[in-house]
C-alpha atoms as a PDB file:
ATOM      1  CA  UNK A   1      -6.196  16.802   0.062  1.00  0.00           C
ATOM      2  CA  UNK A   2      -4.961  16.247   3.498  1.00  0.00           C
ATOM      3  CA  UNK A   3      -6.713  14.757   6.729  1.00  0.00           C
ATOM      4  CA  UNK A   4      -6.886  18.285   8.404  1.00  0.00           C
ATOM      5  CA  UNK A   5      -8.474  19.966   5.146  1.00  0.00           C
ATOM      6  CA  UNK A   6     -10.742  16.707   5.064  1.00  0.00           C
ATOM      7  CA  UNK A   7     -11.722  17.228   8.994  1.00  0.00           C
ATOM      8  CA  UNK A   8     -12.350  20.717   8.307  1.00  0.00           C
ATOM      9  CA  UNK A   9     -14.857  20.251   5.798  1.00  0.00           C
ATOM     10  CA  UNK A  10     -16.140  17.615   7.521  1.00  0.00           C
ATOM     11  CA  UNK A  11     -16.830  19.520  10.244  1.00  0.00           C
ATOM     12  CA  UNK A  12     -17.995  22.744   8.237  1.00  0.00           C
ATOM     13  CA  UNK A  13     -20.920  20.767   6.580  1.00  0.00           C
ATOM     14  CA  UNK A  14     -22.878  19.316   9.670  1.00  0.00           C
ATOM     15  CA  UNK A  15     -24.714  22.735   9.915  1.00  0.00           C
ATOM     16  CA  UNK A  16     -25.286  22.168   6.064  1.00  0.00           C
ATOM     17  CA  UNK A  17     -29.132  21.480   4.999  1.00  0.00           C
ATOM     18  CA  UNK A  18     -29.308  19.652   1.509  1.00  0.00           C
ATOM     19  CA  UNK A  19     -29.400  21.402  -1.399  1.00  0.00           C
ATOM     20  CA  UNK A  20     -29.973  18.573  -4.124  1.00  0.00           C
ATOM     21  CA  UNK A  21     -31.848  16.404  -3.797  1.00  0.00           C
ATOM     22  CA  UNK A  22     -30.952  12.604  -6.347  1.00  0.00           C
ATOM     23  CA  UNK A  23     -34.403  10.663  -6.297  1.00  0.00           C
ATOM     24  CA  UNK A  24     -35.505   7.803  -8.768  1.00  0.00           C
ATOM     25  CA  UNK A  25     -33.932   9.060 -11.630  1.00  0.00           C
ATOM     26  CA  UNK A  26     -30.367   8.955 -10.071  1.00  0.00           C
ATOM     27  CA  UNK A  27     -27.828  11.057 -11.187  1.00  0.00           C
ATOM     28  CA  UNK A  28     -29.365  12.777 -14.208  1.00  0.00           C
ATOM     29  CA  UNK A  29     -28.529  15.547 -16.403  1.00  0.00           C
ATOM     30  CA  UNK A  30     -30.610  17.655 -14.260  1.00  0.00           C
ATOM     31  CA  UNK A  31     -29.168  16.490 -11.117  1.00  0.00           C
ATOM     32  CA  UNK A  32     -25.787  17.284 -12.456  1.00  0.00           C
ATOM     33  CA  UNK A  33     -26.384  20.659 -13.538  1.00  0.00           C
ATOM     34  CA  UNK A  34     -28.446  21.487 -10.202  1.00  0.00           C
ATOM     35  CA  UNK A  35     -25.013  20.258  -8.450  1.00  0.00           C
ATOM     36  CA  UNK A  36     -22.862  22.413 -10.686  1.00  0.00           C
ATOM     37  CA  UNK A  37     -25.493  25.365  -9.793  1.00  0.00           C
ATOM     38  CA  UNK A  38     -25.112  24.907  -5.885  1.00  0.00           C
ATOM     39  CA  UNK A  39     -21.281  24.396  -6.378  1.00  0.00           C
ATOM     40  CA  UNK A  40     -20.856  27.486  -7.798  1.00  0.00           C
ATOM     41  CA  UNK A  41     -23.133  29.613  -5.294  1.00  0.00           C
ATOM     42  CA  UNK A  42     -20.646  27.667  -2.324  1.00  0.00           C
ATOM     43  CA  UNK A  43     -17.991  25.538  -2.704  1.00  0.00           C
ATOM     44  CA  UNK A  44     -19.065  23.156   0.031  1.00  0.00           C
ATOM     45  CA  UNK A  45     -22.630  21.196  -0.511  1.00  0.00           C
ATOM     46  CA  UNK A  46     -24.611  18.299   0.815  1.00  0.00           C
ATOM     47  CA  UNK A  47     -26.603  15.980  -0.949  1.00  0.00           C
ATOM     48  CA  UNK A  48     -29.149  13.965  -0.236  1.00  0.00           C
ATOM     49  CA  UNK A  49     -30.286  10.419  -1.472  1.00  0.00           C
ATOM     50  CA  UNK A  50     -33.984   9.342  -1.085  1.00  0.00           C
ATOM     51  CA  UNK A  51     -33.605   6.865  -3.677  1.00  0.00           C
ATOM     52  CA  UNK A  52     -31.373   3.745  -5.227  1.00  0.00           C
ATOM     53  CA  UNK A  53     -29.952   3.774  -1.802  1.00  0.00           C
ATOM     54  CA  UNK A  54     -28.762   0.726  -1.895  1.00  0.00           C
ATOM     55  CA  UNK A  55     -26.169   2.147  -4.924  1.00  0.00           C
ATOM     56  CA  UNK A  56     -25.913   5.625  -3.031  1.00  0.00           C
ATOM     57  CA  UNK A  57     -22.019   5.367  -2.954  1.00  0.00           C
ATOM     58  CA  UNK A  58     -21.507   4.617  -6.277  1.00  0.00           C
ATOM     59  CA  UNK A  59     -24.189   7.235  -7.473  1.00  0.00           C
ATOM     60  CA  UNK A  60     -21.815  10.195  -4.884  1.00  0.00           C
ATOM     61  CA  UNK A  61     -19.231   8.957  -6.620  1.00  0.00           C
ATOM     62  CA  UNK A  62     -20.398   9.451 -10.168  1.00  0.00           C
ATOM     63  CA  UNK A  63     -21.829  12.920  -9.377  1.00  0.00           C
ATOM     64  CA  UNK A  64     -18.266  13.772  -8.078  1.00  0.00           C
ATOM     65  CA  UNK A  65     -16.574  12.809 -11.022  1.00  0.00           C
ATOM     66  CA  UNK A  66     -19.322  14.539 -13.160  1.00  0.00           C
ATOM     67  CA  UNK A  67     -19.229  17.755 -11.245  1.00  0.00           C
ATOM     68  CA  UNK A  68     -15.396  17.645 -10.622  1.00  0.00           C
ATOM     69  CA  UNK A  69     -15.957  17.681  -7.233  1.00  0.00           C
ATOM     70  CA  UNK A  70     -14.411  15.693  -4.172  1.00  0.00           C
ATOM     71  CA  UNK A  71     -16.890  13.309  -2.311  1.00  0.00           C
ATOM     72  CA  UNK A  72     -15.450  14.553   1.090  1.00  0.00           C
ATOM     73  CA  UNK A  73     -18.185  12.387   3.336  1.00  0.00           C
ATOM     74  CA  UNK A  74     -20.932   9.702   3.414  1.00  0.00           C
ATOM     75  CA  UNK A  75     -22.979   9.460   6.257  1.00  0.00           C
ATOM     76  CA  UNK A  76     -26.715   7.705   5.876  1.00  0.00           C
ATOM     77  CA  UNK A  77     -27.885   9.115   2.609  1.00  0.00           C
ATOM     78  CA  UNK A  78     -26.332  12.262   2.852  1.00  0.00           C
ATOM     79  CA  UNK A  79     -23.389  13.080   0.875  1.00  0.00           C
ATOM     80  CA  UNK A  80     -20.853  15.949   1.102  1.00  0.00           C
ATOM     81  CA  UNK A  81     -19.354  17.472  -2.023  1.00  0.00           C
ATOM     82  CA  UNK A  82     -16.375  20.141  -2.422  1.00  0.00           C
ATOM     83  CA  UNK A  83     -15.871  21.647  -5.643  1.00  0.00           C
ATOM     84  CA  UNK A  84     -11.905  21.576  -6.016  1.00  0.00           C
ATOM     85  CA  UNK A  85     -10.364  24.597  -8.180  1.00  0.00           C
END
């Protein structure tokens, strides 16, 4: 994907409120196929980290690869997924 398409969506999801939520557990089945829910409702979702967030990165990461989705941003404990097509 290309900077613009990046900025874009970047820019889209600020007026985004979380719609998953990855807590003690981490990423879960559960958490996976909440993601895969909200991805399919809208193609552009944040998510947000209220635990292990000290391995948040690596735990956006995995969810992207398990939702194959694109990990567009990281900022605090929020994380910004696209689902690609």
């Amino acid at each position: 994907m290309e900077s613009h398409e990046l900025k874009k969506l970047r820019s889209e999801a600020r007026s985004l409120s979380p719609r998953v939520f990855v807590g003690k557990e981490g990423v879960s089945e559960s958490v996976i196929a909440e993601t895969i829910k909200h991805l399919d409702k809208a193609p552009l979702i944040k998510i947000r980290f209220s635990g292990h967030k000290d391995q948040k990165r690596e735990l956006a990461d995995q969810l992207a690869q398990n939702t194959k989705s694109l990990l567009v941003q990281m900022i605090g404990n929020n994380a910004v997924l696209y689902k690609l097509r």
